[in-house]
Protein backbone atom coordinates (compact mmCIF):
# COMPACT_ATOMS: atom_id res chain seq x y z
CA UNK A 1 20.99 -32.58 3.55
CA UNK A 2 19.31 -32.78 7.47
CA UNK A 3 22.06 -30.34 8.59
CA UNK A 4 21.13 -28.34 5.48
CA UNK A 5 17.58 -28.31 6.43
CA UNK A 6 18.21 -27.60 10.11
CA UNK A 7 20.14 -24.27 8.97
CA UNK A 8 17.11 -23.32 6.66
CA UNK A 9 14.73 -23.46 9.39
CA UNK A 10 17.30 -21.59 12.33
CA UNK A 11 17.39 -18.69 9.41
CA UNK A 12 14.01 -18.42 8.72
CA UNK A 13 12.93 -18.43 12.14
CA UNK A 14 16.07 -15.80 13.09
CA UNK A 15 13.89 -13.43 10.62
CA UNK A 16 10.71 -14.27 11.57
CA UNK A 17 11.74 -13.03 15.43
CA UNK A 18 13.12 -9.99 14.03
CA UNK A 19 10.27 -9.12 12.21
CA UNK A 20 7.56 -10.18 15.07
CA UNK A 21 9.74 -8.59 18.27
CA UNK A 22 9.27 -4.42 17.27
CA UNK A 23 5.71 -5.54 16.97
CA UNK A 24 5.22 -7.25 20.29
CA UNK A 25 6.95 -4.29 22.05
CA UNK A 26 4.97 -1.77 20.14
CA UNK A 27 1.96 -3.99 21.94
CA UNK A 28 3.76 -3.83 25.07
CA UNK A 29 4.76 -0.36 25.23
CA UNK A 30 1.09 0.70 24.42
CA UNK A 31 0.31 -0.84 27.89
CA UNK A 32 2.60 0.92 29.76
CA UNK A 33 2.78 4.19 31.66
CA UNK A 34 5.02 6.68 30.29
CA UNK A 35 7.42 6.27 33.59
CA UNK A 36 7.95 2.41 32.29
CA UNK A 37 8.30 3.53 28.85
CA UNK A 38 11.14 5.38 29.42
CA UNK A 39 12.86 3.54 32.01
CA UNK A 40 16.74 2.63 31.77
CA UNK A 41 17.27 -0.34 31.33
CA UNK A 42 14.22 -0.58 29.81
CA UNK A 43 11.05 -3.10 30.99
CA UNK A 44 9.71 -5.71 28.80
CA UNK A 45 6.52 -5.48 30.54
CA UNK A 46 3.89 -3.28 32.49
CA UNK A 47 3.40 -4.12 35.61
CA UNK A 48 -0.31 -3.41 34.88
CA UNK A 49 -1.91 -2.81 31.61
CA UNK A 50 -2.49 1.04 30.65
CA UNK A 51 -6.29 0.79 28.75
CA UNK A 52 -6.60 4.37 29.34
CA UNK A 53 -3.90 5.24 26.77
CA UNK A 54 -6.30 3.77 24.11
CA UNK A 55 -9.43 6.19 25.65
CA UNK A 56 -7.02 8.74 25.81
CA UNK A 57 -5.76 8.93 22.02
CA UNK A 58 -9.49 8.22 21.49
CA UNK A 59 -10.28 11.36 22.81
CA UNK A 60 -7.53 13.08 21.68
CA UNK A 61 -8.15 12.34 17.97
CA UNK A 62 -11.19 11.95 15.78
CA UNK A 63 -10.03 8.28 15.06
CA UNK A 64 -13.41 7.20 13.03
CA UNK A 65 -12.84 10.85 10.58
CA UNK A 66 -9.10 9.25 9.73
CA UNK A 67 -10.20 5.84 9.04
CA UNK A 68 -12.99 7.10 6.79
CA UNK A 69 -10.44 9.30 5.57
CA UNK A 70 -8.18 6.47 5.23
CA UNK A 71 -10.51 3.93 3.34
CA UNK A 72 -11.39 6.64 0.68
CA UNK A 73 -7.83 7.38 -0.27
CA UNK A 74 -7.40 3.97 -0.15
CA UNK A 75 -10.17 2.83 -2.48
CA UNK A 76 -9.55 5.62 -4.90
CA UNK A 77 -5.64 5.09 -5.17
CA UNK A 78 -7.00 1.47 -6.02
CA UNK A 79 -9.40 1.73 -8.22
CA UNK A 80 -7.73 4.21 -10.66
CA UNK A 81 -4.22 2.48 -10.34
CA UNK A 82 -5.70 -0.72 -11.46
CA UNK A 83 -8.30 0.49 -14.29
CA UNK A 84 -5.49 2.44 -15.54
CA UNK A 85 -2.59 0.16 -15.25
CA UNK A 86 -4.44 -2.71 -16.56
CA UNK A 87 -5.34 -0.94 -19.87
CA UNK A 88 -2.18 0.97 -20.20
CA UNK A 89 -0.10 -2.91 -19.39
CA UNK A 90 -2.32 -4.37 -22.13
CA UNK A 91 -1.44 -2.03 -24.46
CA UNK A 92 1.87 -2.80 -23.76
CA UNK A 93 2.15 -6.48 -23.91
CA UNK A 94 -0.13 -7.34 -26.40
CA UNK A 95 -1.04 -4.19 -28.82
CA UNK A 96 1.66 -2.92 -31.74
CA UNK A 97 1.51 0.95 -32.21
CA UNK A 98 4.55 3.13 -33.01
CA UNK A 99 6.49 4.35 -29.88
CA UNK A 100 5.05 1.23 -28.02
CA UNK A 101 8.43 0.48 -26.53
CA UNK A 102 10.07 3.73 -25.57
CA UNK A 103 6.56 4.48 -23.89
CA UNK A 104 7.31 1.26 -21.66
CA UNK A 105 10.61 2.21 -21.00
CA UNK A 106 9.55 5.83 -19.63
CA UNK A 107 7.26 3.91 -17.14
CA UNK A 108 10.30 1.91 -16.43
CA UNK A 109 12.18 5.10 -15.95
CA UNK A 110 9.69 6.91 -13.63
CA UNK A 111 10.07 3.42 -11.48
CA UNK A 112 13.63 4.47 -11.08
CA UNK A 113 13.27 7.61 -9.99
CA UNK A 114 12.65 8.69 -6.60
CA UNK A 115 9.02 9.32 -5.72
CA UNK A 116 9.85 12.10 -3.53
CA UNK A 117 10.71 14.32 -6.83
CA UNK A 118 7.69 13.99 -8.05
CA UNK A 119 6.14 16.06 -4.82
CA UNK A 120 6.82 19.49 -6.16
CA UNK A 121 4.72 18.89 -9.45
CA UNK A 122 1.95 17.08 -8.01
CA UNK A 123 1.27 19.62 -5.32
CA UNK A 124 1.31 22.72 -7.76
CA UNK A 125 -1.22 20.14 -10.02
CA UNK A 126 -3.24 19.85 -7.16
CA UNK A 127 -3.11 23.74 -6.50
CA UNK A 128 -3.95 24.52 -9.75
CA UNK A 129 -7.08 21.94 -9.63
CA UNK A 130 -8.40 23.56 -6.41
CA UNK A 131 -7.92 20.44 -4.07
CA UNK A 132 -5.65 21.43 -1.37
CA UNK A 133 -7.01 20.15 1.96
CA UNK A 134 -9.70 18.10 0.35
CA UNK A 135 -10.08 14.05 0.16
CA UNK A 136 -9.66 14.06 -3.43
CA UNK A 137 -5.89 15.47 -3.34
CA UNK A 138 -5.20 12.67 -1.10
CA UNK A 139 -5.65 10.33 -4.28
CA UNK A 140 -3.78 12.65 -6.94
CA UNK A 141 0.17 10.21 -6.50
CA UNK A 142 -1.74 7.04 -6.97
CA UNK A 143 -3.81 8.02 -10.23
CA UNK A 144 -1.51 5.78 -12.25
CA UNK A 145 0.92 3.15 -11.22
CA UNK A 146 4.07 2.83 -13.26
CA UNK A 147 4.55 -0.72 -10.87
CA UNK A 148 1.58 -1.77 -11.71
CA UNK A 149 1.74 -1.28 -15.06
CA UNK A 150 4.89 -3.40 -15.29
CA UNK A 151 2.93 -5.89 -12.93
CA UNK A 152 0.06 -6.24 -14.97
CA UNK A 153 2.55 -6.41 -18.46
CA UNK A 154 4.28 -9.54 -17.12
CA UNK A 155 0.69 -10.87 -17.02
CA UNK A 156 -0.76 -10.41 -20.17
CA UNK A 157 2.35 -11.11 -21.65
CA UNK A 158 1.93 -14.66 -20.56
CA UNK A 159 -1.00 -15.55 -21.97
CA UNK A 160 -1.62 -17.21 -25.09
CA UNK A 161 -2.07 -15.24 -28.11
CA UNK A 162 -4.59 -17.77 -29.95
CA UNK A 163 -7.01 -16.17 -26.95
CA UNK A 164 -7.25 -12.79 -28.96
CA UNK A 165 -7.45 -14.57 -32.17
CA UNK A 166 -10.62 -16.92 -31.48
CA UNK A 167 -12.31 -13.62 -30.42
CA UNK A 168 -11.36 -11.65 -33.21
CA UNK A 169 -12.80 -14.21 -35.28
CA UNK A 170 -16.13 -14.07 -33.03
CA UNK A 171 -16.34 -10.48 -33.86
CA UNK A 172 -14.87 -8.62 -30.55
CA UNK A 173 -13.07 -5.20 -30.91
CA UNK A 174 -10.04 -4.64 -29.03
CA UNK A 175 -11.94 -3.22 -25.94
CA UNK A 176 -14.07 -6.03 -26.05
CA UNK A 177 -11.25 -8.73 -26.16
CA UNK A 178 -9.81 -6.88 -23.07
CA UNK A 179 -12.52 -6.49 -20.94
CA UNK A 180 -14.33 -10.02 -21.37
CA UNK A 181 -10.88 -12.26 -22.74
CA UNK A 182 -7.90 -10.68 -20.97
CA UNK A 183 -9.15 -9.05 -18.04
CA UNK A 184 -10.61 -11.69 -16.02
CA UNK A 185 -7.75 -14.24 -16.96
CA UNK A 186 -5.40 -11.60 -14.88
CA UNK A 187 -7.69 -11.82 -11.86
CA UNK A 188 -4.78 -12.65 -9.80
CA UNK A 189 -2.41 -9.90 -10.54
CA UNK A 190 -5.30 -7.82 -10.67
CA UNK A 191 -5.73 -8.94 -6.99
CA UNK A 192 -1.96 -8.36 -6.44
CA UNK A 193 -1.81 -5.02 -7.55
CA UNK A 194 -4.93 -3.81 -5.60
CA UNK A 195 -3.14 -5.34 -2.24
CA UNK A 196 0.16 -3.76 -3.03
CA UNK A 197 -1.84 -0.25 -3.87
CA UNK A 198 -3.66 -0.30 -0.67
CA UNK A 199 -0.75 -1.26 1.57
CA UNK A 200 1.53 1.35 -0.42
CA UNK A 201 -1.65 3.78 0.66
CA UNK A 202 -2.27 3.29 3.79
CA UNK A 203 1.33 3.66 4.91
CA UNK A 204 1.96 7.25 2.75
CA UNK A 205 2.56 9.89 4.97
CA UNK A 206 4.64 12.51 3.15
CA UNK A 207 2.03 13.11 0.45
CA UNK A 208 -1.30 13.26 3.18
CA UNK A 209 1.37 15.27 5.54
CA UNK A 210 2.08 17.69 2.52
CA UNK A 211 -1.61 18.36 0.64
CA UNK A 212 -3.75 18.56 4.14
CA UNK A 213 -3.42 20.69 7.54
CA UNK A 214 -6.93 20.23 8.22
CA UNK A 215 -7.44 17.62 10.76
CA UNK A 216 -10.68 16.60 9.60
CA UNK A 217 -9.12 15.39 6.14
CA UNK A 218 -6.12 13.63 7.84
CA UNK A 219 -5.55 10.20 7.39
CA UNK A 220 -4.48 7.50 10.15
CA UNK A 221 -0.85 7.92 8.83
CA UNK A 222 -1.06 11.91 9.12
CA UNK A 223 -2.67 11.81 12.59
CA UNK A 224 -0.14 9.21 13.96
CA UNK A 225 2.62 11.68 12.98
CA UNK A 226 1.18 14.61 14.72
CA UNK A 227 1.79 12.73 18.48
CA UNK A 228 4.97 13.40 18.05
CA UNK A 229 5.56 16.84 19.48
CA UNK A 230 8.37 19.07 19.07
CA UNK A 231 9.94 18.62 23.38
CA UNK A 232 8.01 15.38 24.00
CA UNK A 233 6.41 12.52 22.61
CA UNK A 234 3.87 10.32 24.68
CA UNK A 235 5.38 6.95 23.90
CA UNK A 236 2.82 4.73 25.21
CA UNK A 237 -0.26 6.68 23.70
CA UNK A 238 1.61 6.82 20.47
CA UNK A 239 1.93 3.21 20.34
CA UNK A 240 -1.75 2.80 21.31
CA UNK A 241 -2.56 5.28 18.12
CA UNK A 242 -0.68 2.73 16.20
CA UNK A 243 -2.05 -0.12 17.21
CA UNK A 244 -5.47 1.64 16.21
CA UNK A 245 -3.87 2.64 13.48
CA UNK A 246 -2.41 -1.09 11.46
CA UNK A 247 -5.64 -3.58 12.61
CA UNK A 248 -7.13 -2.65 8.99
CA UNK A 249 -4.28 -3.54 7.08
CA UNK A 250 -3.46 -6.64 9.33
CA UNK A 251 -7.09 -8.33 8.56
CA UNK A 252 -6.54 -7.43 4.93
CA UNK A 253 -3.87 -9.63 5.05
CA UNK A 254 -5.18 -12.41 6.59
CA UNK A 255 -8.24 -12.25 4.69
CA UNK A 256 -6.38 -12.02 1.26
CA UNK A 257 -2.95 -13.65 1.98
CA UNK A 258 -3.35 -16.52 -0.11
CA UNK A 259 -4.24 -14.09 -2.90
CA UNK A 260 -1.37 -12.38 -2.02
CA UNK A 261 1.00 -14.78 -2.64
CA UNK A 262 -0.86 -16.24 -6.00
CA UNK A 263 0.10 -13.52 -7.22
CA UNK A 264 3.18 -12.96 -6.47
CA UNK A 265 4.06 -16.53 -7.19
CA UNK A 266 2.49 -16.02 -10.56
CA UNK A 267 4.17 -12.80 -11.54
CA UNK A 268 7.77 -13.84 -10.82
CA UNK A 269 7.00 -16.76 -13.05
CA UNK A 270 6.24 -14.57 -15.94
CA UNK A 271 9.85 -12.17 -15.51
């Protein structure tokens, strides 16, 4: 059982190096001059640390337009994803109308499907709306969540059903039941699905890539990707832009973590 143990921990702590070493040398490259950053064999460290490739992709870039940009896709992808998939779960799990199944099982289907099919339609939608190169088209893919619709599902679905009955005897409607019964008792998927929605966000790039050229309505992700040029790339400035670029979501995690995995713990126990 010791030896068992023992093997548990050498695993886990095998992954945890793999995950934490392309982030320490992402740290380490951003340090370096471009000479060390190309160097064969390469060099683990600077022999002095580079702060001027983090005043230089400063200046480069209008870093404080593509976090604003950023936070407002990010905030809108989250609070439409989880108004609507909260309502449209609910109706799922706990309400009986004709077609209430095969409806579910299209949102399972679109969660099959690759997302990158669904670029061609959403772009001509957001032609046809007027949005191209505009904040608001950066929010169009994340309208509605068909993951967090099955997220929220496994919720509701878990709750008792003598909840909706006491407040149908106290008079409540079925928006009412939802909003004041149901709602708050899925605070922590709730939670769950706005962490997932922002990290899935902040880390698009083909869709902000795609609906803006302006740089002025680029976000973090989009403006990363253009310091990579077509007979070059800047290594150590690009891994300074990075580092810029992850702190939000980084603090977002450690702020919310143990939200984070509430949730998750809570979810899978509801499958």
């Amino acid at each position: 059982m010791k030896s068992k143990t023992v093997a548990i921990h050498i695993v886990l702590i095998l992954g945890a190096v793999i995950m934490v070493v392309p982030f320490l040398w992402m740290i380490s490259t951003a340090g370096k001059t471009f000479a060390e950053s190309v160097m064969v064999p390469p060099v683990l460290f600077p022999k002095s640390f580079q702060w001027s490739n983090f005043s230089s992709v400063i200046n480069k870039f209008p870093f404080i337009t593509f976090y604003i940009n950023t936070f407002l896709m990010c905030i809108g992808r989250v609070v439409c994803s989880v108004l609507f998939s909260a309502m449209a779960a609910y109706a799922c799990a706990r309400l009986e109308f004709p077609g209430r199944d095969l409806f579910f099982g299209l949102v399972l289907l679109q969660m099959m499907i690759p997302s990158q099919i669904f670029i061609v339609p959403q772009y001509l939608l957001t032609q046809k709306l007027n949005l191209l190169d505009t904040i608001p088209a950066l929010m169009i893919p994340g309208l509605v969540s068909a993951f967090g619709t099955f997220l929220l599902r496994q919720f509701f679905k878990g709750l008792p059903k003598e909840l909706e009955e006491a407040a149908k005897l106290d008079g409540c409607n079925i928006w009412q039941t939802f909003v004041k019964i149901m709602l708050p008792l899925a605070k922590s998927g709730l939670i769950s699905l706005a962490i997932f929605t922002s990290l899935f966000a902040f880390k698009d790039l083909m869709w902000p890539l795609i609906v803006n050229r302006s740089i002025d309505k680029m976000t973090l992700s989009s403006g990363l990707a253009s310091l990579q040029g077509q007979y070059g790339t800047n290594y150590p400035e690009l891994m300074a832009a990075s580092l810029l670029g992850i702190w939000p979501m980084v603090v977002l995690f450690i702020l919310f973590q143990k939200r984070f995995v509430e949730g998750i713990s809570s979810t899978g126990s509801k499958l």
